[in-house]
Protein backbone atom coordinates (compact mmCIF):
# COMPACT_ATOMS: atom_id res chain seq x y z
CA UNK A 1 3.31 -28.51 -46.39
CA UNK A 2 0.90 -28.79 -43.86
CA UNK A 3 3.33 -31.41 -41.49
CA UNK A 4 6.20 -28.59 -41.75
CA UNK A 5 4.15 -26.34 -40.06
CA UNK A 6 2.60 -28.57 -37.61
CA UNK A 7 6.09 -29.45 -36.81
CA UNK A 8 7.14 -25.94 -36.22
CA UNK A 9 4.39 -25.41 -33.87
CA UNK A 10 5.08 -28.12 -32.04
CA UNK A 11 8.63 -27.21 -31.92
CA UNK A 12 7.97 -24.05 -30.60
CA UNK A 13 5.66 -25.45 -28.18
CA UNK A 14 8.32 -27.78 -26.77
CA UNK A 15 10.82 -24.35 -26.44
CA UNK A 16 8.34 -22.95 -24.77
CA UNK A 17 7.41 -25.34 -22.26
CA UNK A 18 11.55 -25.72 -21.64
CA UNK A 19 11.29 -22.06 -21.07
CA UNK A 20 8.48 -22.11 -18.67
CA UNK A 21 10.06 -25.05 -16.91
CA UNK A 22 13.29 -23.36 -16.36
CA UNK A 23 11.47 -20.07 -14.85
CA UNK A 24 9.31 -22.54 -12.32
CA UNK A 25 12.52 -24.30 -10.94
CA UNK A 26 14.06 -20.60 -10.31
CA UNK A 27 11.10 -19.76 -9.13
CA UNK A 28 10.82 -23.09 -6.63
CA UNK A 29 14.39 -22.37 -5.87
CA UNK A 30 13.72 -18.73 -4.68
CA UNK A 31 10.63 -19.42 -2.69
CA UNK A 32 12.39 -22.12 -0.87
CA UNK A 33 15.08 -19.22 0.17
CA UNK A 34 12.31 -17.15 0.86
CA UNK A 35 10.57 -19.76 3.23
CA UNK A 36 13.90 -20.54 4.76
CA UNK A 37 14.58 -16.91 5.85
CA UNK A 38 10.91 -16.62 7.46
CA UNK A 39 11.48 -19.52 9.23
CA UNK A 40 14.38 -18.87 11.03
CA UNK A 41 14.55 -17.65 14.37
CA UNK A 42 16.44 -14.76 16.11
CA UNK A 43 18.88 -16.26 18.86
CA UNK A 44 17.67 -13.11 20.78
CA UNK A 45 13.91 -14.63 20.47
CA UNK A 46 15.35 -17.98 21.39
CA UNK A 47 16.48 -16.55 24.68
CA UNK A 48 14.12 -14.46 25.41
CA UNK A 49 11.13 -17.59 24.83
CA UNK A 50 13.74 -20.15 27.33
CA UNK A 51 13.61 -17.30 30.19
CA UNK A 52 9.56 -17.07 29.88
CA UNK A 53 9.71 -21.03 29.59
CA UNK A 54 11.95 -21.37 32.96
CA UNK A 55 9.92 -18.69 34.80
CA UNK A 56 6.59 -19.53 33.65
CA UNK A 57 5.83 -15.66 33.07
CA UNK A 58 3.60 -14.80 29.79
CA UNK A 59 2.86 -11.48 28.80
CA UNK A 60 0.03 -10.15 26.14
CA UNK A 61 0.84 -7.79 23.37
CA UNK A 62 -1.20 -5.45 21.16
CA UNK A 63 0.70 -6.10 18.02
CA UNK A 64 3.81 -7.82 16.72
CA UNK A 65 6.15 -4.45 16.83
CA UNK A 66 5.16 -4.40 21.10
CA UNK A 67 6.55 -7.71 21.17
CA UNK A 68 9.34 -7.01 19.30
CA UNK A 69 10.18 -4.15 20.91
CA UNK A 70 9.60 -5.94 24.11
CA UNK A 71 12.42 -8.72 23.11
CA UNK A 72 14.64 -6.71 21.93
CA UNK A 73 14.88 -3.88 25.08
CA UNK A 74 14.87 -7.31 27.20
CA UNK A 75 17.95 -9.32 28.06
């Protein structure tokens, strides 16, 4: 009696580690998305860093939305 339930508890320990191991590979999966999309770079920010690069001009910003709004009223 007392292997039949030690079985079942171990049985439902091995479903639930398949379980868990199936939510961390989604899981992997999405934050690998995620860190791909952060990562990525606007072609506007791409042209606007080679023009500062070819005429050696840097400017200093308060926050990240001056910049932004600095690149993007920029050609």
């Amino acid at each position: 009696m007392q292997d039949t339930i030690e079985v079942k508890l171990l049985k439902e320990i091995r479903d639930d580690l398949f379980f868990l191991k199936k939510k961390v590979i989604i899981i992997e999966e999405e934050v690998d998305a995620i860190s791909n999309d952060i990562h990525e770079v606007r072609p506007e920010y791409i042209k606007k860093l080679k023009k500062i690069d070819k005429e050696g001009k840097f400017n200093s910003f308060k926050n990240i939305e001056e910049l932004r709004n600095a690149i993007e009223v920029s050609d």
